[in-house]
Protein backbone atom coordinates (compact mmCIF):
# COMPACT_ATOMS: atom_id res chain seq x y z
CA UNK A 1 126.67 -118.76 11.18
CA UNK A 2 128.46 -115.55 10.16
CA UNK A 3 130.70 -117.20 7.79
CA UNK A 4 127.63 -119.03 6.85
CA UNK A 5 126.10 -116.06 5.65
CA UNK A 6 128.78 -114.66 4.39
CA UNK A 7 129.15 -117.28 2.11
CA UNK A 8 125.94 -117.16 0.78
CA UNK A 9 126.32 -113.52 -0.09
CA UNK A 10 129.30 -113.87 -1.86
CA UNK A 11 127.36 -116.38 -3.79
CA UNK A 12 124.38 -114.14 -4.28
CA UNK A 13 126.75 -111.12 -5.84
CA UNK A 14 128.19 -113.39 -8.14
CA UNK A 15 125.11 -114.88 -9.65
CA UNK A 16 123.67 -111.27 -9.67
CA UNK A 17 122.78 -109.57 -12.52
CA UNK A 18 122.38 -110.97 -16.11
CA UNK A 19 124.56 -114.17 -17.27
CA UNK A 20 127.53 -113.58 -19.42
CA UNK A 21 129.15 -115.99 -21.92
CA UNK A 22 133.06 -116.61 -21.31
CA UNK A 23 134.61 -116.94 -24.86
CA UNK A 24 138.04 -118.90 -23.98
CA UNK A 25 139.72 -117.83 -27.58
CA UNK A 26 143.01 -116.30 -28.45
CA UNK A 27 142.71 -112.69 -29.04
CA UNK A 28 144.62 -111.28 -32.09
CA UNK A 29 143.94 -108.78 -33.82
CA UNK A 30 140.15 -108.55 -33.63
CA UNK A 31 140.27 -105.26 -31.29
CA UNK A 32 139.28 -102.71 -34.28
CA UNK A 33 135.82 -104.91 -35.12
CA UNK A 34 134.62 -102.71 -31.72
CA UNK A 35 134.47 -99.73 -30.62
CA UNK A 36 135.72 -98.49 -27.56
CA UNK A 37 134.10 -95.88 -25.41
CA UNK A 38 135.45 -92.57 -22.93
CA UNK A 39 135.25 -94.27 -19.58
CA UNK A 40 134.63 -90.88 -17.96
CA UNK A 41 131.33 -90.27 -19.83
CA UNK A 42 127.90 -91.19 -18.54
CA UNK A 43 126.61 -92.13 -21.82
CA UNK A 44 128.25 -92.35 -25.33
CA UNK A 45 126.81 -92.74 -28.90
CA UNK A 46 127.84 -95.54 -30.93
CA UNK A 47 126.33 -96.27 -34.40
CA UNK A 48 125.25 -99.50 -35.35
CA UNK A 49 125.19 -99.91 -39.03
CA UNK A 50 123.16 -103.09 -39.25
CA UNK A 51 120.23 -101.66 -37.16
CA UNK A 52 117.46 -99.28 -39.10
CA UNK A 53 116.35 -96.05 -37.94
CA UNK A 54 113.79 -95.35 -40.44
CA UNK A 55 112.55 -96.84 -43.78
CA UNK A 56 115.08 -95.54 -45.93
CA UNK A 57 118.06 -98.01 -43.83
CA UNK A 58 119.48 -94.95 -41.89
CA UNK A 59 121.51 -96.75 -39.29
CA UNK A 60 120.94 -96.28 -35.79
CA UNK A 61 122.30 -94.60 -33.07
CA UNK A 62 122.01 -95.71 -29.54
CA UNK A 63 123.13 -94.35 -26.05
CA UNK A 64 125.59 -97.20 -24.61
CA UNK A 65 127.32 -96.59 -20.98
CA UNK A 66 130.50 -95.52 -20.23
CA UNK A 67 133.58 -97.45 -20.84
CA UNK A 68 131.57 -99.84 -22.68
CA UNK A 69 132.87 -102.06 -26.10
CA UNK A 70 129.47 -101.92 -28.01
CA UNK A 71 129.45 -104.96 -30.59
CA UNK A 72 128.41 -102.10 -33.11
CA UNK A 73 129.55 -104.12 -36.31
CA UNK A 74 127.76 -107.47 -35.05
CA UNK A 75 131.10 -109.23 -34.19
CA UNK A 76 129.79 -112.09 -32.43
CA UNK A 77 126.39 -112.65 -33.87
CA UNK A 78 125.46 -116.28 -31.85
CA UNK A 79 126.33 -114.19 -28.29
CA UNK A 80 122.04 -113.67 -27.95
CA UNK A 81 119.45 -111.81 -25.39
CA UNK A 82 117.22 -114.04 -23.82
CA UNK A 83 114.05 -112.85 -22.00
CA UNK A 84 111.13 -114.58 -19.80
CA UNK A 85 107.53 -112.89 -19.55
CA UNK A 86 106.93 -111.81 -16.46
CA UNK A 87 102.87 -111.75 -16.84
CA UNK A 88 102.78 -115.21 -15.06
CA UNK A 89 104.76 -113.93 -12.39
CA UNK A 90 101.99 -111.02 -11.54
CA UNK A 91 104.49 -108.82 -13.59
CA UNK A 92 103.13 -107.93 -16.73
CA UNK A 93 104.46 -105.53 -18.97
CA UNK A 94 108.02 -106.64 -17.56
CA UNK A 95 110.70 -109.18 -19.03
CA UNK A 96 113.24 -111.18 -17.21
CA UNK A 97 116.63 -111.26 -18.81
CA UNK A 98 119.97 -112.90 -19.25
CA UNK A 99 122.52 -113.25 -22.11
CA UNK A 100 123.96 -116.73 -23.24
CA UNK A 101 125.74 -118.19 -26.80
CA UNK A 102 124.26 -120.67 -29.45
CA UNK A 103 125.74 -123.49 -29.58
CA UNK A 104 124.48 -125.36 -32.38
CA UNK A 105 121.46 -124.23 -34.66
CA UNK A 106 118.88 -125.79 -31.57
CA UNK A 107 120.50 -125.10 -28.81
CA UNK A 108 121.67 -121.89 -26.44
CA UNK A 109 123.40 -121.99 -24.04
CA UNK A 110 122.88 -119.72 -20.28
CA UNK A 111 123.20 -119.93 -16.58
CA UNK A 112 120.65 -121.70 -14.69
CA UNK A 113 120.31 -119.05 -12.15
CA UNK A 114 118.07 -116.64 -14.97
CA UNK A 115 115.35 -119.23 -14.43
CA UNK A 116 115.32 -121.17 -11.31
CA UNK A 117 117.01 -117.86 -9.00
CA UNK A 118 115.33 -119.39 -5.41
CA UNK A 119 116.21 -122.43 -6.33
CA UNK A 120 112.77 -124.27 -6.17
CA UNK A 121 111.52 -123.61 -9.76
CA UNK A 122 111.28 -126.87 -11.86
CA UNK A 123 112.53 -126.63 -15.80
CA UNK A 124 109.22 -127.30 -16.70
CA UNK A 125 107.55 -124.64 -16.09
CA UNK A 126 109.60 -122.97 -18.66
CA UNK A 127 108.53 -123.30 -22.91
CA UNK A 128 106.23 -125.13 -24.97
CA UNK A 129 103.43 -126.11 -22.17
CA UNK A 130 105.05 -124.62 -19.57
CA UNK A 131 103.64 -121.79 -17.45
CA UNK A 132 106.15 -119.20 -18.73
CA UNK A 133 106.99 -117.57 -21.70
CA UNK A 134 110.10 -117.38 -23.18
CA UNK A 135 112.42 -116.30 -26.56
CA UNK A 136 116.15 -115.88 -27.60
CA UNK A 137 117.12 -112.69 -29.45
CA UNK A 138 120.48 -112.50 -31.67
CA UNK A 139 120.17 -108.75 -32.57
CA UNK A 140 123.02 -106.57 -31.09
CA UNK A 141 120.10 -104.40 -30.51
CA UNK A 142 116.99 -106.83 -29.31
CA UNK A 143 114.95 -103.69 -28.00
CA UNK A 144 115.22 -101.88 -31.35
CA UNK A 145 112.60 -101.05 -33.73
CA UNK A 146 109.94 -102.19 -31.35
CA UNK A 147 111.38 -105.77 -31.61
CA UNK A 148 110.84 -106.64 -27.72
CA UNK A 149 107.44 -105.28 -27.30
CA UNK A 150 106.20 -106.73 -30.47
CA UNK A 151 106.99 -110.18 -29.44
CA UNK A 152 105.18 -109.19 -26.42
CA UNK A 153 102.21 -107.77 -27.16
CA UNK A 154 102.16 -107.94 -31.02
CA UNK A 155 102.57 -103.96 -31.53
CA UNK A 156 103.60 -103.46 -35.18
CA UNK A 157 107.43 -103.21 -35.63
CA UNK A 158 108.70 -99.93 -37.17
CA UNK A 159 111.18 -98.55 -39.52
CA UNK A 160 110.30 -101.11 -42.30
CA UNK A 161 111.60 -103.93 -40.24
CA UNK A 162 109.32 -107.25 -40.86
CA UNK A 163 110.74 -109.40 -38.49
CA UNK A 164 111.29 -108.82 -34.79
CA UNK A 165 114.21 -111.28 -34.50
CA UNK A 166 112.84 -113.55 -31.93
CA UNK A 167 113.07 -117.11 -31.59
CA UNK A 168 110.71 -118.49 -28.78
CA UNK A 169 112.29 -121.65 -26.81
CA UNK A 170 110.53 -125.18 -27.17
CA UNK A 171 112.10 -126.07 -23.20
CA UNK A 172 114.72 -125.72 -20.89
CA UNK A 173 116.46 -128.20 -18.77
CA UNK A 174 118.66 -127.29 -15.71
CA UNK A 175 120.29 -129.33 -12.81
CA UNK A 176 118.08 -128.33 -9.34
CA UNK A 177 120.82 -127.69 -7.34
CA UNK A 178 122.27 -124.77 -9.36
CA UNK A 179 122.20 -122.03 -6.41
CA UNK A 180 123.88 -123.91 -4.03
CA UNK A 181 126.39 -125.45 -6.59
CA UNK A 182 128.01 -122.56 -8.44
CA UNK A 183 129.64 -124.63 -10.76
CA UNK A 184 126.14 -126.14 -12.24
CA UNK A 185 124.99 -122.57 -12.70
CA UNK A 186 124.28 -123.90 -16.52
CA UNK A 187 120.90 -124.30 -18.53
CA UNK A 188 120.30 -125.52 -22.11
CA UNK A 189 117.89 -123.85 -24.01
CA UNK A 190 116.02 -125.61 -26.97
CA UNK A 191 114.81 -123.08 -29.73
CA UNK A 192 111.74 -124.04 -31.70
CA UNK A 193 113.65 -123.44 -34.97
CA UNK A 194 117.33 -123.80 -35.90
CA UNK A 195 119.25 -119.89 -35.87
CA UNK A 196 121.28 -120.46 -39.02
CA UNK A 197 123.74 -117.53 -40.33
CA UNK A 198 124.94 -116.43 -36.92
CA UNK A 199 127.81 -119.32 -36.34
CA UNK A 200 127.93 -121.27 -32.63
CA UNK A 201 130.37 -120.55 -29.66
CA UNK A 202 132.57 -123.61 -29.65
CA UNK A 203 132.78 -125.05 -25.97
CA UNK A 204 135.99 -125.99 -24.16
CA UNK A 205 135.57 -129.71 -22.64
CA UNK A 206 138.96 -130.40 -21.49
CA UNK A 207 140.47 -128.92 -18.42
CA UNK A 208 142.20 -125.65 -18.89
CA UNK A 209 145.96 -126.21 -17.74
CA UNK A 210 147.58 -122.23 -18.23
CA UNK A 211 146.02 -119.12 -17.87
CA UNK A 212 144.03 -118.20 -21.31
CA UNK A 213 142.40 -114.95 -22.46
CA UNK A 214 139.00 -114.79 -23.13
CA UNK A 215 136.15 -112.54 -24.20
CA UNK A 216 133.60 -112.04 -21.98
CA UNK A 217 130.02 -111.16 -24.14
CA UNK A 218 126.12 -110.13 -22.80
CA UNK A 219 123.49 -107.64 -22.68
CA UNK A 220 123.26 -107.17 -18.80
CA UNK A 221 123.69 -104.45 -16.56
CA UNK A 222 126.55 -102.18 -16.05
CA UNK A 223 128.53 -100.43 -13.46
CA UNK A 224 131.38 -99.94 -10.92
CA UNK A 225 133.37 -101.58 -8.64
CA UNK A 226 132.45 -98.96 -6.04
CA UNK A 227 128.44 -98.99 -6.94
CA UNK A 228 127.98 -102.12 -8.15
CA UNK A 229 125.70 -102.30 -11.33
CA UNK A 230 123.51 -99.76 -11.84
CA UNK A 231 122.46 -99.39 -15.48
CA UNK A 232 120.55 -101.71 -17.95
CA UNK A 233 121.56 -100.74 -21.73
CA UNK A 234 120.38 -103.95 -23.09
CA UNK A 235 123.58 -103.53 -25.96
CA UNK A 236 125.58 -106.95 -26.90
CA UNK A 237 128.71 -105.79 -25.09
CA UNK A 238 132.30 -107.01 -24.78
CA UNK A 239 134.78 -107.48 -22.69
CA UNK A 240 138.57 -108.67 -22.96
CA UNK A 241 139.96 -110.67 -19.19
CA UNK A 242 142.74 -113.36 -18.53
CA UNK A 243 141.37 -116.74 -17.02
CA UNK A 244 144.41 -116.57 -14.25
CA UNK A 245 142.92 -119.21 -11.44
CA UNK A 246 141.35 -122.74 -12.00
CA UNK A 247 139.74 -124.26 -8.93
CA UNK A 248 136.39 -124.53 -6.79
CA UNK A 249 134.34 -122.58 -4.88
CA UNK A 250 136.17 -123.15 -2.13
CA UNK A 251 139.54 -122.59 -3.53
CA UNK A 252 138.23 -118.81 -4.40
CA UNK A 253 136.45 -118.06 -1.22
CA UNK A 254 139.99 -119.39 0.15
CA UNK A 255 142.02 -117.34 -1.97
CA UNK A 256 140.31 -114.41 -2.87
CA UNK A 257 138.38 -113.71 0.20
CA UNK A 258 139.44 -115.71 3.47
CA UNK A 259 136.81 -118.07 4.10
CA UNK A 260 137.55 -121.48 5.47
CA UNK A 261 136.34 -124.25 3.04
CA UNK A 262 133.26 -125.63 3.19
């Protein structure tokens, strides 16, 4: 039973938190397009040129965490901010959200677990006739300008901006047994309009056979290895990692921590 509940936990810290896409791509070169931050700083100040701060088109200048790489010059425009109103959840005022990657003009792609997280919600109750609502943001900066609380409560947007960058989501479709199945932690997210200009992650469908570098890409919370997360910034960030094991569940819990299988 220990082991039992062990296990579970170990599932529970990785689903928590925000999803993050994995970009499996070769990395050359593309290291000045960010910009890196003082890891011993609380907060830092990075500019992002593409982002108003008044009327004129002063850009802005936001607070990011420590040691973060803030997409400041928009590098990977289809890497988007999705959020759920919580009103129907006896929350309102309050957003639920995750990060995921277009990947086509209709479709985005997330992790399963920023919908159905106790693992009894159906799909359905998600988009067009569903009982919650829900939109995809590709701004590197979705909160900006009043972008997020105008698509919830239709407060006027500022800084001469006319469009709050928003594209609400006709359904989504996820497999039921995503909590218990790490591995289907996956949902697929149909927008009500095609997101043109922005490009599409392209998605690896054959087995990966050496270890590859990747970026890793999302607007989630932030933190430590000691603390855990602790901080929501909301920022696209990224991350640089090496994909170093292929396996299951069972083979991490195996490897990494010492579990038996099963």
């Amino acid at each position: 039973m220990l082991l039992a509940n062990k296990r579970r936990s170990l599932r529970a810290a990785m689903l928590s938190g925000a999803a993050v896409i994995v970009l499996y791509v070769a990395i050359t070169g593309s290291a000045h397009a960010v910009v890196p931050r003082n890891e011993q700083a609380a907060t830092v100040n990075v500019t992002f040129p593409s982002i108003p701060s008044n009327a004129a088109g002063a850009p802005t200048t936001a607070a990011v965490p420590a040691g973060a790489i803030a997409d400041a010059n928009n590098t990977l425009p289809y890497v988007a901010y999705s959020v759920t109103d919580l009103t129907t959840f006896g929350r309102p005022g309050f957003v639920g959200q995750c990060s995921g990657a277009l990947i086509n003009p209709r479709f985005f792609l997330t992790a399963a677990h920023c919908y159905n997280d106790g693992g009894t919600r159906p799909d359905t109750q998600y988009g067009v006739g569903g009982l919650h609502r829900h939109a995809v943001s590709f701004n590197v900066l979705p909160l900006a300008n009043n972008a997020l609380v105008n698509w919830l409560f239709g407060t006027p947007l500022l800084n001469g901006v006319t469009n709050n960058g928003y594209t609400d989501v006709v359904s989504v479709r996820y497999a039921p047994g995503n909590i218990t199945f790490l591995q289907a932690d996956i949902a697929v997210v149909t927008l009500a309009n095609p997101v043109t200009g922005v490009g599409s992650t392209p998605l690896l469908m054959s087995q990966l056979d050496t270890a590859r570098d990747s970026i890793v890409a999302g607007f989630g919370r932030t933190g430590t290895g000691t603390l855990g997360d602790t901080t929501s910034s909301r920022v696209r960030r990224i991350a640089q990692n090496n994909v170093g094991t292929m396996g299951s569940f069972d083979d991490i819990c195996i490897q990494t921590f010492g579990l038996p299988a099963g």
